[in-house]
N, C-alpha and C. Protein backbone atom coordinates (compact mmCIF):
# COMPACT_ATOMS: atom_id res chain seq x y z
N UNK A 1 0.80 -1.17 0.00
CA UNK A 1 0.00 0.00 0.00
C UNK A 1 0.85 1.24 0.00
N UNK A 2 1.87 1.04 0.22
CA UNK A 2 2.81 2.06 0.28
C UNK A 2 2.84 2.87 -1.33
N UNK A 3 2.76 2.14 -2.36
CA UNK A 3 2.68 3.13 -3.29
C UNK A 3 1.11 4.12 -3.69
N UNK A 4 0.16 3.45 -3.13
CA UNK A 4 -0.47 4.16 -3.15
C UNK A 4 -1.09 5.22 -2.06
N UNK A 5 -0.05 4.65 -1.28
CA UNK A 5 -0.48 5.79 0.05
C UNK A 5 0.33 6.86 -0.22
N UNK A 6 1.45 6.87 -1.77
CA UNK A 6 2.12 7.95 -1.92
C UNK A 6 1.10 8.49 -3.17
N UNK A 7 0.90 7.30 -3.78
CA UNK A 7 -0.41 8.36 -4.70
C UNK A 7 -1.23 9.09 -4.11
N UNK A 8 -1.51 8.45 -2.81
CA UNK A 8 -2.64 9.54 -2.13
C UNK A 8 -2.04 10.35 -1.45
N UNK A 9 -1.06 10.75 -1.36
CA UNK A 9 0.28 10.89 -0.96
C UNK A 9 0.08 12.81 -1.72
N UNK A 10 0.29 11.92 -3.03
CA UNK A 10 0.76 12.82 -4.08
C UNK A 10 -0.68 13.93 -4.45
N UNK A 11 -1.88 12.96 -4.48
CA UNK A 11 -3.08 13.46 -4.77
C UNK A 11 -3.02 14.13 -3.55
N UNK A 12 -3.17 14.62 -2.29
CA UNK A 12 -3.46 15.32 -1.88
C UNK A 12 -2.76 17.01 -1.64
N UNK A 13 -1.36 17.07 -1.72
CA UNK A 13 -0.97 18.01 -2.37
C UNK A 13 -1.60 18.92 -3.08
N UNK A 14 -1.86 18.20 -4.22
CA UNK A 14 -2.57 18.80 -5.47
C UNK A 14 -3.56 19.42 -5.13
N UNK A 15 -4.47 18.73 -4.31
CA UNK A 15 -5.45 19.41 -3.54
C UNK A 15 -5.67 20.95 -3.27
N UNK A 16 -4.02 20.61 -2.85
CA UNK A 16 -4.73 21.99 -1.64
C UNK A 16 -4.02 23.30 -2.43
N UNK A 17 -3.26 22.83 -3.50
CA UNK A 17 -2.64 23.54 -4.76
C UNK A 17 -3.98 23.84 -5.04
N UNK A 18 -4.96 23.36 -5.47
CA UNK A 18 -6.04 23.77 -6.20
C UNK A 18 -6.96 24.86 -4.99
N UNK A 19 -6.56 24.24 -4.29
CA UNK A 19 -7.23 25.44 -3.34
C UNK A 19 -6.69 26.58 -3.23
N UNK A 20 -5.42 26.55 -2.99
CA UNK A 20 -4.57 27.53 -3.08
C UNK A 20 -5.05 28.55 -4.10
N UNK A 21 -4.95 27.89 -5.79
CA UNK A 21 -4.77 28.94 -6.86
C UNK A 21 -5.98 29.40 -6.66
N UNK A 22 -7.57 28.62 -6.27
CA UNK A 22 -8.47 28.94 -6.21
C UNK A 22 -8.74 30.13 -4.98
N UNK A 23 -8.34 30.05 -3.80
CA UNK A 23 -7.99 31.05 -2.93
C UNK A 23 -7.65 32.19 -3.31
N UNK A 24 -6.32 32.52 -4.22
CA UNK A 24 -5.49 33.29 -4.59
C UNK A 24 -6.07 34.13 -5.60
N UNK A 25 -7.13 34.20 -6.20
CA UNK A 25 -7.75 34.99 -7.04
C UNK A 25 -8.64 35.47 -5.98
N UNK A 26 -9.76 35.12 -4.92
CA UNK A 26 -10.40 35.56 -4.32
C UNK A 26 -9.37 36.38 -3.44
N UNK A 27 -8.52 36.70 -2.94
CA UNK A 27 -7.89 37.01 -2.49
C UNK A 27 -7.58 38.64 -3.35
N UNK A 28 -6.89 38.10 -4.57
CA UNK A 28 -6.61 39.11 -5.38
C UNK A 28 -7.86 40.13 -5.53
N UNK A 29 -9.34 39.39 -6.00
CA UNK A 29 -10.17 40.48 -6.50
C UNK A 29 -10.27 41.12 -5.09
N UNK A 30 -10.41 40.69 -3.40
CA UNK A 30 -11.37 41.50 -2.60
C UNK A 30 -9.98 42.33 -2.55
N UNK A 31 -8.65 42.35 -2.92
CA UNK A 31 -7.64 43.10 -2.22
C UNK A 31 -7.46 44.44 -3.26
N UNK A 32 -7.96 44.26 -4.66
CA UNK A 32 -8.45 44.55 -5.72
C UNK A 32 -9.31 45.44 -5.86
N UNK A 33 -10.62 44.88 -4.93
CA UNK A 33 -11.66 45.98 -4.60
C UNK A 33 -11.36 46.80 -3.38
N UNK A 34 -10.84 46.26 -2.74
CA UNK A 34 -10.05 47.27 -1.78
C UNK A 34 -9.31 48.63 -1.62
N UNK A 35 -8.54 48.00 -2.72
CA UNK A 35 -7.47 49.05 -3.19
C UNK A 35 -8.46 50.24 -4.11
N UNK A 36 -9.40 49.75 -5.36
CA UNK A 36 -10.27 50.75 -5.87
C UNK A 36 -10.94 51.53 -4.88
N UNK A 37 -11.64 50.87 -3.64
CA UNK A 37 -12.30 51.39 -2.75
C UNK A 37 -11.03 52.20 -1.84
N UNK A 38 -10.48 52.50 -1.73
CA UNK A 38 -9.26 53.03 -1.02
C UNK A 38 -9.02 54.34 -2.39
N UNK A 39 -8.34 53.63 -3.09
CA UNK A 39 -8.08 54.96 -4.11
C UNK A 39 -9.35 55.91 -4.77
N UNK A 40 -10.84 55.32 -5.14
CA UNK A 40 -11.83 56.12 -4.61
C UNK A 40 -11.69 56.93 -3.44
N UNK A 41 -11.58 56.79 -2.55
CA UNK A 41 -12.06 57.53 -1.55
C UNK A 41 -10.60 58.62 -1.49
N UNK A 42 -9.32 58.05 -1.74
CA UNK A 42 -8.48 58.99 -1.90
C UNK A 42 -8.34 60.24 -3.54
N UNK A 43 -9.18 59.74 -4.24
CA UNK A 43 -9.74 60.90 -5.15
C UNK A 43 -10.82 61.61 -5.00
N UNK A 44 -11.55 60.77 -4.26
CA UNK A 44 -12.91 62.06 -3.61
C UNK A 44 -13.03 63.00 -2.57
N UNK A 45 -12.17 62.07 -1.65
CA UNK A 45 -11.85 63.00 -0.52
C UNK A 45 -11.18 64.93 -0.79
N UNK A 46 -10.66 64.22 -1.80
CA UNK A 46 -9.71 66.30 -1.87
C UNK A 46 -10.86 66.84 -3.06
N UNK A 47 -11.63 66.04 -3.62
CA UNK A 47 -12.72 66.64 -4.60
C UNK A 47 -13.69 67.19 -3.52
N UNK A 48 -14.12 66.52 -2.86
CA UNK A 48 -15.29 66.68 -1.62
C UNK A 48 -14.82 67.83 -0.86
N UNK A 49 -13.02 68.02 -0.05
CA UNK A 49 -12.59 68.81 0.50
C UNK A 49 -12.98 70.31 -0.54
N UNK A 50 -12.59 70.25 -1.53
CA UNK A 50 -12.31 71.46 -2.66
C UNK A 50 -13.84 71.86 -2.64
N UNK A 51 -15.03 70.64 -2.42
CA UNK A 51 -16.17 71.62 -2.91
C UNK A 51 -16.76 71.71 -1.87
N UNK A 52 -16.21 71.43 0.10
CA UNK A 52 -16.58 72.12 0.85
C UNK A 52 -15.95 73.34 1.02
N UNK A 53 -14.90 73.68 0.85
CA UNK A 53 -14.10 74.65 0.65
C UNK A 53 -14.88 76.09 -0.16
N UNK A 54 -14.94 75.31 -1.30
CA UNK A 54 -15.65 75.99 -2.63
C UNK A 54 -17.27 76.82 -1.63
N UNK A 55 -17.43 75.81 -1.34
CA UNK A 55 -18.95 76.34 -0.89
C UNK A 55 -18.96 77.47 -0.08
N UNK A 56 -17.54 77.16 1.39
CA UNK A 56 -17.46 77.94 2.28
C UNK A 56 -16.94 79.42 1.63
N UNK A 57 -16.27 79.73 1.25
CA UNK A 57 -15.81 80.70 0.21
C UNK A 57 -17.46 81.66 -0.34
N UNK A 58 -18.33 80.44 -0.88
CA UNK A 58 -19.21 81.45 -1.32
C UNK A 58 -20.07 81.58 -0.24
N UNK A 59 -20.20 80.92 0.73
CA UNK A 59 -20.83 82.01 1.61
C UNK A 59 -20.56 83.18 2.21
N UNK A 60 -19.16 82.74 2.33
CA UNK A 60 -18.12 84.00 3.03
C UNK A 60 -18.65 85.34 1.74
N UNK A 61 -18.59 85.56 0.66
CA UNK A 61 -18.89 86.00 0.02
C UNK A 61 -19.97 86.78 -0.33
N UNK A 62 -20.52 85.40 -0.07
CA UNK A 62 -22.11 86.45 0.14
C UNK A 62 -22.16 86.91 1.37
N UNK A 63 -21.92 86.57 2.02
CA UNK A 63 -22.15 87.55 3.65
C UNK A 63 -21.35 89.22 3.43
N UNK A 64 -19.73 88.51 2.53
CA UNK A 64 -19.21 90.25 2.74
C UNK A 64 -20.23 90.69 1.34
N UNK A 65 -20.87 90.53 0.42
CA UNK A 65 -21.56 91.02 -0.68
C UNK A 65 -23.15 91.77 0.39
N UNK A 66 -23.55 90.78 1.05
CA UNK A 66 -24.20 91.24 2.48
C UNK A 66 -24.15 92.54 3.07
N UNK A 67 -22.79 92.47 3.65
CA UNK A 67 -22.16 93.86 4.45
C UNK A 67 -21.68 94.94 3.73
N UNK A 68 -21.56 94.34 2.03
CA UNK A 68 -21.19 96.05 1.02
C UNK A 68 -22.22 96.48 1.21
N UNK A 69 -23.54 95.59 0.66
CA UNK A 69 -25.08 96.28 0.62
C UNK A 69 -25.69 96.93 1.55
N UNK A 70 -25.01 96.33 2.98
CA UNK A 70 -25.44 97.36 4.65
C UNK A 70 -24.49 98.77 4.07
N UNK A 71 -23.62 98.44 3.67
CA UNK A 71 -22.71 99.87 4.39
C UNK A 71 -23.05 100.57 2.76
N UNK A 72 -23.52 100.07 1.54
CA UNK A 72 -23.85 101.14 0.58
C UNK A 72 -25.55 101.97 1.36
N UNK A 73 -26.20 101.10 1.93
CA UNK A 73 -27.29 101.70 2.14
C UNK A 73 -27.22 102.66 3.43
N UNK A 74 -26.34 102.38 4.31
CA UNK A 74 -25.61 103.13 5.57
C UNK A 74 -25.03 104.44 4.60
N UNK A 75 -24.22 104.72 3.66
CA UNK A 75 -23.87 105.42 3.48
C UNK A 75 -24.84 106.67 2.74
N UNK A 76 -25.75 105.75 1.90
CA UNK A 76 -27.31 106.62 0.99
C UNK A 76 -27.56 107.52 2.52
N UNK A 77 -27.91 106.29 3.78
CA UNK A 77 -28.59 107.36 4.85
C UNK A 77 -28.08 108.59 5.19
N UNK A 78 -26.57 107.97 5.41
CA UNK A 78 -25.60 109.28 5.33
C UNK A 78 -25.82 110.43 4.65
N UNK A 79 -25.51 110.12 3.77
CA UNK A 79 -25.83 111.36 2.44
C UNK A 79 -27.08 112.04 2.41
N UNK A 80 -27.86 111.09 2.65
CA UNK A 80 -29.38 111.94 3.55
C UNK A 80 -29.48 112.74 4.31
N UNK A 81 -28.63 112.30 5.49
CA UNK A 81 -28.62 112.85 6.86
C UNK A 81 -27.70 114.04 6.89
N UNK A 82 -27.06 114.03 5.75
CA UNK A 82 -25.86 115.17 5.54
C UNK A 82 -27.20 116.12 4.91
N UNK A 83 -27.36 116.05 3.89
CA UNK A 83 -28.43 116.78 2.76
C UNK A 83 -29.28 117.50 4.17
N UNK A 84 -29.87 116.81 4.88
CA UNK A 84 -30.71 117.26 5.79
C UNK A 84 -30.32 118.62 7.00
N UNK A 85 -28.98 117.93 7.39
CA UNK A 85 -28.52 118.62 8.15
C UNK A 85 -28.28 120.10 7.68
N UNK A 86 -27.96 120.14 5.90
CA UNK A 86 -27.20 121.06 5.63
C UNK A 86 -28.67 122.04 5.42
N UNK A 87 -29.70 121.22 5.50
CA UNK A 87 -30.93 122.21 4.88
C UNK A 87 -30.90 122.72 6.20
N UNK A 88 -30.88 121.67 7.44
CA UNK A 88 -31.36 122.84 8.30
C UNK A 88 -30.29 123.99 9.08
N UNK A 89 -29.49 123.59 8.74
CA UNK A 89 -28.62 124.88 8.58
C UNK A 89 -28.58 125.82 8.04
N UNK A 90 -28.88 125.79 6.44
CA UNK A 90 -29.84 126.94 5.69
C UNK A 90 -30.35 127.64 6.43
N UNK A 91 -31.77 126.99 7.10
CA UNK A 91 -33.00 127.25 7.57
C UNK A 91 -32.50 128.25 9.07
N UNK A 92 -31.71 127.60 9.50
CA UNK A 92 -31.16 128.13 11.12
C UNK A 92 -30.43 129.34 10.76
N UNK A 93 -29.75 129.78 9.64
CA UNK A 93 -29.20 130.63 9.11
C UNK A 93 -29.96 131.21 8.67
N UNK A 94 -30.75 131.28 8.29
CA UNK A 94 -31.73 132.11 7.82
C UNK A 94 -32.96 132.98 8.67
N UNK A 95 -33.15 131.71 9.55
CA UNK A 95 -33.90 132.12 10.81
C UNK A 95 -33.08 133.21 11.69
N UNK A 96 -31.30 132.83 11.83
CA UNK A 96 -30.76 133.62 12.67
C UNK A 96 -30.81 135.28 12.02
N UNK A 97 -30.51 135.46 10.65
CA UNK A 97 -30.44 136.35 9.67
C UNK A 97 -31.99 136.95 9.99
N UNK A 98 -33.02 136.58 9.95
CA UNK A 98 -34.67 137.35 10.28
C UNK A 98 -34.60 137.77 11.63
N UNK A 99 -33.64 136.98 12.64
CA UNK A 99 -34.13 137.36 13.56
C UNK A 99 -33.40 138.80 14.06
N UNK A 100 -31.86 139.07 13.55
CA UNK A 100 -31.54 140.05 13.43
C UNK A 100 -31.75 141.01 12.67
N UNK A 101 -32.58 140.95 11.71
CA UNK A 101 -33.33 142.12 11.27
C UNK A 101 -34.53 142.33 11.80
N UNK A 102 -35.18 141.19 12.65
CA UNK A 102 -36.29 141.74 13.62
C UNK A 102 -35.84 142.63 14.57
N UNK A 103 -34.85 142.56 15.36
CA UNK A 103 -34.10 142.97 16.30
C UNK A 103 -33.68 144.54 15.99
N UNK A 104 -32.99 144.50 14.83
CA UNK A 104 -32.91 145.92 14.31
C UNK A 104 -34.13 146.83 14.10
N UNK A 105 -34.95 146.21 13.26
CA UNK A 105 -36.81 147.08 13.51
C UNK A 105 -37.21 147.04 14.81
N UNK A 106 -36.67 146.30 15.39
CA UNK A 106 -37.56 146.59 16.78
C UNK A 106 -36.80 147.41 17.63
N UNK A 107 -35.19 147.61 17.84
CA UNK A 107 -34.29 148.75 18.23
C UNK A 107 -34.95 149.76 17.64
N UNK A 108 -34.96 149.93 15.98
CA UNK A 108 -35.07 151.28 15.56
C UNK A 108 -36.53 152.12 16.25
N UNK A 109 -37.49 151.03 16.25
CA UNK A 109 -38.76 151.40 16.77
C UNK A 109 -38.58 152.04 18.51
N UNK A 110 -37.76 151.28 19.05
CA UNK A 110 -37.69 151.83 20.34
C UNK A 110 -36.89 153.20 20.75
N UNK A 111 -36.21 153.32 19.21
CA UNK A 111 -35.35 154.70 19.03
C UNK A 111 -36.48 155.70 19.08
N UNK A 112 -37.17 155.28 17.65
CA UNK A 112 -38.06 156.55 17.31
C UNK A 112 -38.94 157.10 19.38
N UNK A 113 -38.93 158.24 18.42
CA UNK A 113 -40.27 158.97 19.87
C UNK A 113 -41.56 158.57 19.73
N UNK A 114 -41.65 158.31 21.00
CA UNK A 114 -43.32 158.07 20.98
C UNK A 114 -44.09 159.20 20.38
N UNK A 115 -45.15 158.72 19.68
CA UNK A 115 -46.04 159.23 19.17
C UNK A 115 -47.22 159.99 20.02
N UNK A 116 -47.64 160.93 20.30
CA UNK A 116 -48.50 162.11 21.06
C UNK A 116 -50.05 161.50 20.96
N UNK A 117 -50.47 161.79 21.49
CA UNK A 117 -52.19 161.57 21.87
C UNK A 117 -52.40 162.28 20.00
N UNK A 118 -52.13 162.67 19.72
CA UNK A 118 -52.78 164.69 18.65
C UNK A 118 -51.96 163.73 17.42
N UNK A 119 -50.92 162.77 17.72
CA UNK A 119 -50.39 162.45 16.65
C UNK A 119 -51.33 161.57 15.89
N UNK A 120 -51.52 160.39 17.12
CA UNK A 120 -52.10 159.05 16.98
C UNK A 120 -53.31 159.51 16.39
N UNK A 121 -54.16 160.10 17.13
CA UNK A 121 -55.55 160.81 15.79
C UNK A 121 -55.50 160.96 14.40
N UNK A 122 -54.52 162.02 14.21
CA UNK A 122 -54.40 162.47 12.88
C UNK A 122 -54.05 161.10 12.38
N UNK A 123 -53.24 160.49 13.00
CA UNK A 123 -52.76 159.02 12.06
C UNK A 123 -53.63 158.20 11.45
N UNK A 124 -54.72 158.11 12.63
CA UNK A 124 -56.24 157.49 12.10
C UNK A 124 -57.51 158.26 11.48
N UNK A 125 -57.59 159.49 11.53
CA UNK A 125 -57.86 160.29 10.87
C UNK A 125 -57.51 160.22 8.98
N UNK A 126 -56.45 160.19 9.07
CA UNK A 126 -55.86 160.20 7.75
C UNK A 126 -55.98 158.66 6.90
N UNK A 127 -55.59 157.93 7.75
CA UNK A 127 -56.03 156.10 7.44
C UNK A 127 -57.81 155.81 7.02
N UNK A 128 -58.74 156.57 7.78
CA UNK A 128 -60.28 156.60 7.27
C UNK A 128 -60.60 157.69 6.25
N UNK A 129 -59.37 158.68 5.92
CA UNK A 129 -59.73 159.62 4.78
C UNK A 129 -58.84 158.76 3.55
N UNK A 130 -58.44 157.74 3.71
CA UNK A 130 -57.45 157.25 2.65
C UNK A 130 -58.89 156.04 1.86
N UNK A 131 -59.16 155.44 3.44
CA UNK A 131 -60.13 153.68 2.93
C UNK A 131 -61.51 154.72 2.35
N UNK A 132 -61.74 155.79 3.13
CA UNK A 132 -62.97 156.62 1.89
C UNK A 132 -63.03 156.70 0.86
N UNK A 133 -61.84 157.44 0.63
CA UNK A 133 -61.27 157.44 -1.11
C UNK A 133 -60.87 156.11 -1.67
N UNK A 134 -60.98 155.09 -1.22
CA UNK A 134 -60.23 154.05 -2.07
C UNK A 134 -61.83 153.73 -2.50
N UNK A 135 -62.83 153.65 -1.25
CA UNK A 135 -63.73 153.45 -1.56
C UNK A 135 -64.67 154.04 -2.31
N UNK A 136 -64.69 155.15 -2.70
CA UNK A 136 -65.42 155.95 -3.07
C UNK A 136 -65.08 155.81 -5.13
N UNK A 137 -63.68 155.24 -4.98
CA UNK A 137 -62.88 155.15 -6.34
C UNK A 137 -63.25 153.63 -7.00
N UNK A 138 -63.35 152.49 -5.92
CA UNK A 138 -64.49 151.27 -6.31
C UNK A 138 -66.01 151.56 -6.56
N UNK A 139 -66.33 152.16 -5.55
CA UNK A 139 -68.16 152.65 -5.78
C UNK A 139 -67.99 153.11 -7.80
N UNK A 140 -67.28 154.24 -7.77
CA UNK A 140 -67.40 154.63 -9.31
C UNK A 140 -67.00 153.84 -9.91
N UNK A 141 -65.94 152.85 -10.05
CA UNK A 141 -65.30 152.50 -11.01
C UNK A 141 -65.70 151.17 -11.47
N UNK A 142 -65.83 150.33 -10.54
CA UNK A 142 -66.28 149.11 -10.68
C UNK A 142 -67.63 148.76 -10.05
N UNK A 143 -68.12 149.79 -9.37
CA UNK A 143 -69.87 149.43 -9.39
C UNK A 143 -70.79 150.37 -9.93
N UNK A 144 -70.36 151.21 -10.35
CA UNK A 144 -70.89 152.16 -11.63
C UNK A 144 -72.21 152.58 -10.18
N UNK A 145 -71.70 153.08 -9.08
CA UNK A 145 -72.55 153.39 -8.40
C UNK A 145 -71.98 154.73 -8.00
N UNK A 146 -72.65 155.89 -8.51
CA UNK A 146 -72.07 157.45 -8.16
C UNK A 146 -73.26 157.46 -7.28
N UNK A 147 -74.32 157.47 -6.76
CA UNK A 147 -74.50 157.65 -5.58
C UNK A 147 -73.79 157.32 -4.26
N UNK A 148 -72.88 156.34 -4.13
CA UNK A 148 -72.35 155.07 -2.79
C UNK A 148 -71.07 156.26 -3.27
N UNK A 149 -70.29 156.46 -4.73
CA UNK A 149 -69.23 157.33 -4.50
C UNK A 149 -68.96 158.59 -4.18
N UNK A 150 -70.09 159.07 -3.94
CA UNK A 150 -70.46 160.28 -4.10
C UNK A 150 -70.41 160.77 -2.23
N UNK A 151 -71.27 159.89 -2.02
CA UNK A 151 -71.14 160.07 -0.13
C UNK A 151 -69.64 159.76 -0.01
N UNK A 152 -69.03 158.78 -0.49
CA UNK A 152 -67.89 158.19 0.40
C UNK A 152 -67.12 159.26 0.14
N UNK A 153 -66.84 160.13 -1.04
CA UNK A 153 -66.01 161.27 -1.28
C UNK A 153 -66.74 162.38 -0.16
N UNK A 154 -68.12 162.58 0.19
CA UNK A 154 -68.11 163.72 0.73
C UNK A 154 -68.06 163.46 2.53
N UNK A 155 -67.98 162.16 2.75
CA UNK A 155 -67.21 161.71 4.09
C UNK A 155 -65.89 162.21 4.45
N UNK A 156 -65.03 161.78 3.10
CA UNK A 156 -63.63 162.33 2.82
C UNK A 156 -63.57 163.75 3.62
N UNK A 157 -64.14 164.08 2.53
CA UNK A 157 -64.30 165.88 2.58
C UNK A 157 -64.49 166.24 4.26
N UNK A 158 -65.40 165.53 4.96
CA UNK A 158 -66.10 165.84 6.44
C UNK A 158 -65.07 166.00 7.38
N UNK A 159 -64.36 164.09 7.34
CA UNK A 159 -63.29 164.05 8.06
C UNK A 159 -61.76 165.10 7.63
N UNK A 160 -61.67 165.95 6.39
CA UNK A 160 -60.36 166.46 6.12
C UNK A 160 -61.09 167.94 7.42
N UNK A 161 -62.42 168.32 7.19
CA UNK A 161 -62.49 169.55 7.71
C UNK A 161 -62.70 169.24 9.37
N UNK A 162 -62.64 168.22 9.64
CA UNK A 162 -62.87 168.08 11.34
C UNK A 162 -61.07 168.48 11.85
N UNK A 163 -60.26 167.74 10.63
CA UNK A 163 -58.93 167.81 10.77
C UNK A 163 -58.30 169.28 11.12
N UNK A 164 -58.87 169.93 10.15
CA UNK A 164 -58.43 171.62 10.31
C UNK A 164 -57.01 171.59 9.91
N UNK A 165 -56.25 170.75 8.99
CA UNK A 165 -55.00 171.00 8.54
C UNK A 165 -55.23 172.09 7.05
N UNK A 166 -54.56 172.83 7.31
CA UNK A 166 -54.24 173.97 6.02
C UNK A 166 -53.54 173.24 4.87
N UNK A 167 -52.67 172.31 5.22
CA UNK A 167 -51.94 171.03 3.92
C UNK A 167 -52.97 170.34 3.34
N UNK A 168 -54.33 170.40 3.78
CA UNK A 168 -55.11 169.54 3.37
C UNK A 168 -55.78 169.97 2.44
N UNK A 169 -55.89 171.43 2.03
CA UNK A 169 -56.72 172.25 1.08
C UNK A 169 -56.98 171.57 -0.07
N UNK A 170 -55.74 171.36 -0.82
CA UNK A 170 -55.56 170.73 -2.44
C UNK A 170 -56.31 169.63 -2.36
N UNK A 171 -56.31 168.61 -1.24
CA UNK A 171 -56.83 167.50 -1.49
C UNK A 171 -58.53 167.90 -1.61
N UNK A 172 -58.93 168.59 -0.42
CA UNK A 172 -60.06 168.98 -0.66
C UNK A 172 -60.52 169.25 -1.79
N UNK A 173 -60.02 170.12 -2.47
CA UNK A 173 -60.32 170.94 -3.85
C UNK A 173 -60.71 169.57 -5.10
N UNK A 174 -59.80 168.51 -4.69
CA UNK A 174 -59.75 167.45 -6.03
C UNK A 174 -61.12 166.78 -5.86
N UNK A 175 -61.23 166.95 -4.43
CA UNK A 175 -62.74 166.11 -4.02
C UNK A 175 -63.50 166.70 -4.20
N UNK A 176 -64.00 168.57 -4.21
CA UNK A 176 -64.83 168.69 -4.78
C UNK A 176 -65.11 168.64 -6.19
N UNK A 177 -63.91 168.55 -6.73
CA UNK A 177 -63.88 168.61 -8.69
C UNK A 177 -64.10 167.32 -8.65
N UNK A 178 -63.80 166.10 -8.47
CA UNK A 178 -64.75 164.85 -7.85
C UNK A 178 -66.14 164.76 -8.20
N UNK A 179 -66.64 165.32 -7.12
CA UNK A 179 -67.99 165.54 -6.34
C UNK A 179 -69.10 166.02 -7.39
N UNK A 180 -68.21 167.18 -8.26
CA UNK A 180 -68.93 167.46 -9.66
C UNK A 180 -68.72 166.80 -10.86
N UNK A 181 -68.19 166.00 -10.87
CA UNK A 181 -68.01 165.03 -11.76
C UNK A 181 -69.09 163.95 -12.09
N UNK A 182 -69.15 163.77 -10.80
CA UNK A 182 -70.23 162.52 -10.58
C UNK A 182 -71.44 162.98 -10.39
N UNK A 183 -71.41 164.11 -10.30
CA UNK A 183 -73.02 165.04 -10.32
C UNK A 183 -73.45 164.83 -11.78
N UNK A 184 -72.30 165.23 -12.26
CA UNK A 184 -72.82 165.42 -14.37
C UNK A 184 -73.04 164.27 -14.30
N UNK A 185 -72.33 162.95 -14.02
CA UNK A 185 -72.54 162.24 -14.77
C UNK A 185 -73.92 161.26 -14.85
N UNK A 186 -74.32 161.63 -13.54
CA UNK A 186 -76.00 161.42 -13.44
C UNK A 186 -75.86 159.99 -12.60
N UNK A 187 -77.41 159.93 -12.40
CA UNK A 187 -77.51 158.65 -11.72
C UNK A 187 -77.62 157.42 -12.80
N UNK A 188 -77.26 156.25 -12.29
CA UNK A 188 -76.63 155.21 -13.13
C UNK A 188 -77.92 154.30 -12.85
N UNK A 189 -78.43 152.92 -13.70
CA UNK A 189 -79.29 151.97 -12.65
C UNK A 189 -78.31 151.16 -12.24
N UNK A 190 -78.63 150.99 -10.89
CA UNK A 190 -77.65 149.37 -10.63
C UNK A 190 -78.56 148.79 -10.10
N UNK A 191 -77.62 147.13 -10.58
CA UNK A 191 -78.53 146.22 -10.45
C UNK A 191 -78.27 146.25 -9.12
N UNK A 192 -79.26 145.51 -8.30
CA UNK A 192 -79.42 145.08 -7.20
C UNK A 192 -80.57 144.45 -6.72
């Protein structure tokens, strides 16, 4: 039996040869897929890095694109707030400028002399012989009413002679050449 306990001897060897080569490819492909799975991940990894990178960048970006758009619209306010300021500086300048010419009319006024009891009359005196005649110059002119102008001129006339000024003569005189004017020219109809 000895030679065939070397055949079986021999056959089993072979065996494990066959296992072996058969081993040795499974071996190869998972070490195979390994290595792809390894070198994948070492080409994606710095692709993946680059487009977290990439990303972070554009946010950074937009945030400072963010903070131009605060500080362009910060600056519009500015320019507002300047514009504004400068108006009211105008305005305060201008106000200060009125108020020293109020100041001056109101010095000069406290310069002048008071005005007399005899003054203040004639003053108003002369102010109701002025609104007579203005009136008396509407009655004729634009209401074609010589009766209404006719009194208001000889009111005129009343108040110049209560006055008793001698400067006042001429005016008198125009009011009675007036007075006959509107006599000729007769009575008018008005509507009413």
């Amino acid at each position: 039996m000895e030679p065939n306990s070397k055949s079986e001897q021999v056959e089993k060897p072979a065996k494990k040869t066959e296992k072996n080569v058969s081993e040795t490819p499974k071996k190869t492909v998972s070490v195979k897929w390994a290595l792809l799975i390894i070198l994948a991940i070492v080409i994606t990894l710095p692709g993946a890095g680059a487009l977290w990178l990439v990303w972070q960048q554009k946010q950074q970006l937009m945030e400072v694109e963010s903070r131009f758009d605060e500080m362009a619209e910060l600056e519009t306010d500015i320019s507002q707030l300047t514009s504004s300021q400068r108006q009211l500086n105008n305005q305060l300048s201008t106000f200060k400028q009125t108020q020293l010419e109020q100041g001056d009319v109101l010095t000069k006024l406290q310069n002048q002399s008071p005005l007399t009891t005899e003054e203040i009359e004639l003053e108003w005196a002369l102010a109701e012989i002025r609104y007579l005649l203005n009136l008396a110059n509407q009655r004729a002119l634009l209401a074609n009413d010589t009766s209404g102008a006719a009194l208001a001129l000889s009111l005129a006339d009343q108040q110049i002679r209560e006055i008793g000024d001698y400067r006042m003569q001429p005016l008198r005189e125009l009011i009675a050449e007036e007075e006959l004017a509107l006599e000729a020219a007769g009575e008018t109809d008005v509507a009413g």
